[in-house]
Protein backbone atom coordinates (compact mmCIF):
# COMPACT_ATOMS: atom_id res chain seq x y z
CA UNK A 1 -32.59 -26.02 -8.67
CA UNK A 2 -33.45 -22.92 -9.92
CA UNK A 3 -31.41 -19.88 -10.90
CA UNK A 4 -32.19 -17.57 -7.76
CA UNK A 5 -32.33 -20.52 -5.11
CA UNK A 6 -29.11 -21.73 -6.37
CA UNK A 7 -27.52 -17.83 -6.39
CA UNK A 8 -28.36 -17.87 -2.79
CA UNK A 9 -27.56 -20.69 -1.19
CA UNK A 10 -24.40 -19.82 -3.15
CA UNK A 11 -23.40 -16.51 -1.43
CA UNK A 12 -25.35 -17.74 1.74
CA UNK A 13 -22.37 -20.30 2.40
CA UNK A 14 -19.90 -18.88 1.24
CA UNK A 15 -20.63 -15.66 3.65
CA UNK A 16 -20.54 -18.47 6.41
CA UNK A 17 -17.35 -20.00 5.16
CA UNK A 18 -15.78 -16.95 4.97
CA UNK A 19 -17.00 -15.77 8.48
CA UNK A 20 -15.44 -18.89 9.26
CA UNK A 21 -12.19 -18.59 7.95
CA UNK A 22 -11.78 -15.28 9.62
CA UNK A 23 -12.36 -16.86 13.03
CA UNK A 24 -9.56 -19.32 12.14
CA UNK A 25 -7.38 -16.07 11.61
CA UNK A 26 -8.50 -14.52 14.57
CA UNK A 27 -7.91 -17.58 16.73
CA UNK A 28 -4.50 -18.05 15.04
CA UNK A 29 -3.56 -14.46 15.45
CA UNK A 30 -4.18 -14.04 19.00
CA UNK A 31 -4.05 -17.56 20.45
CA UNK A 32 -1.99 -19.87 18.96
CA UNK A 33 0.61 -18.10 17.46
CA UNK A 34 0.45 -14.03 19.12
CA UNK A 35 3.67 -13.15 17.05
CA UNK A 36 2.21 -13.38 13.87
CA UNK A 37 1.37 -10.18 12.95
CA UNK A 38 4.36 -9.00 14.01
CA UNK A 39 6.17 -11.79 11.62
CA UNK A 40 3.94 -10.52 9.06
CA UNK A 41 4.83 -6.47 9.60
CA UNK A 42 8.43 -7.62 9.37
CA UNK A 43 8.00 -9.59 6.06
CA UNK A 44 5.88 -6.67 4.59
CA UNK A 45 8.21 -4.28 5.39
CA UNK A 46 11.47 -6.10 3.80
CA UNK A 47 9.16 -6.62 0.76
CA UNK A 48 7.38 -3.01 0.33
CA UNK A 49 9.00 -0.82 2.60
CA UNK A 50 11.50 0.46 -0.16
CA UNK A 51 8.32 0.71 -2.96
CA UNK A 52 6.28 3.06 -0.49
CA UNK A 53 6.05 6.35 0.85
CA UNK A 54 7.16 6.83 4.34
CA UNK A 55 3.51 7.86 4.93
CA UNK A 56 1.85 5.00 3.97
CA UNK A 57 5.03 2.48 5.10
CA UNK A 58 4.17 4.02 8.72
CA UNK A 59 0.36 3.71 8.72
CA UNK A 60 0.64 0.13 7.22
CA UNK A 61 3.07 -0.85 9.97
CA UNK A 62 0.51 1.24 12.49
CA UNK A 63 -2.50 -1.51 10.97
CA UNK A 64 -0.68 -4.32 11.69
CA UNK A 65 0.57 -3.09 15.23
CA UNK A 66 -3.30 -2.96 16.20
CA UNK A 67 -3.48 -6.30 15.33
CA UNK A 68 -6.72 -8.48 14.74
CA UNK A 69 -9.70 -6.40 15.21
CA UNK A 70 -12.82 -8.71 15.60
CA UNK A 71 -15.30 -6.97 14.26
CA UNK A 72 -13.26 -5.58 11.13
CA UNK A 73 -12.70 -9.28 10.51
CA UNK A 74 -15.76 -10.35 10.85
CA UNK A 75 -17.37 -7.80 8.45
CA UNK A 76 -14.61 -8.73 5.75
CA UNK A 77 -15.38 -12.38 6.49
CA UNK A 78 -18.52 -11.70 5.77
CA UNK A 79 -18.89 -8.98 2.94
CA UNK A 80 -15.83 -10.62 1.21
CA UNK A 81 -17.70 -14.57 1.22
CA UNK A 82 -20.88 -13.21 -0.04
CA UNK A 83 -18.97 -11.33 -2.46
CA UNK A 84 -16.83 -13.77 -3.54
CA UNK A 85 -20.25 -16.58 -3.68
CA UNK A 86 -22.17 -14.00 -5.83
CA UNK A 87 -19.89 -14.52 -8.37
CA UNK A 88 -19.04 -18.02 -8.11
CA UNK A 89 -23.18 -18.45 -8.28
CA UNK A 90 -23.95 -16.34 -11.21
CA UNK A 91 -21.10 -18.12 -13.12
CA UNK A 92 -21.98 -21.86 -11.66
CA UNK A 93 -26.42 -20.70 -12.72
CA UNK A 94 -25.66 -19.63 -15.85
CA UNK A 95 -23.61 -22.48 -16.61
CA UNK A 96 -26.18 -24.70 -15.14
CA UNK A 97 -28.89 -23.40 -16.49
CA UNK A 98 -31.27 -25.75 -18.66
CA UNK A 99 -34.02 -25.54 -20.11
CA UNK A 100 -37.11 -28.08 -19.07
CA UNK A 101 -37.30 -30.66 -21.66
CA UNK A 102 -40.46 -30.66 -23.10
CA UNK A 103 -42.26 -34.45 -24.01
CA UNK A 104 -43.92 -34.55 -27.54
């Protein structure tokens, strides 16, 4: 395979993984189990609430209140997989990277 094929069918599926992933989150977060952003405001809170500001405290709490925005998750699926897969293929093409043998 060669170096820029490999990049991006690299980032290409991990953007689609990660799209994926967020629709698990979505469909957890408002389907299956509606409390859990709540759960999670609660645990954030008892963990950071005495390391922040009031300010910031308040608008973090305000975030999760909202809850799951679909199209903000999607775009993080999204930007955050191809991300994350343009690393992972630089690192997996360079490592892969060889050289055609040459016959003498």
């Amino acid at each position: 395979v060669k170096y820029g094929t490999g990049l991006l069918i690299s980032i290409v599926v991990s953007a689609v993984s990660g799209v994926g992933g967020q629709i698990w989150e979505y469909i957890m977060g408002t389907v299956i189990d509606p409390e859990r952003y709540s759960k999670m405001a609660e645990a954030f809170a008892e963990t950071w609430g005495k390391n922040m500001p009031e300010e910031a405290l308040e608008q973090a709490m305000a975030k999760f209140e909202e809850g799951p925005q679909l199209l903000s998750i999607l775009t993080n699926g999204l930007l955050g997989g191809a991300f994350f897969g343009l690393i992972v293929g630089l690192v997996v093409a360079a490592i892969m990277k060889r050289e055609p043998k040459t016959s003498l």
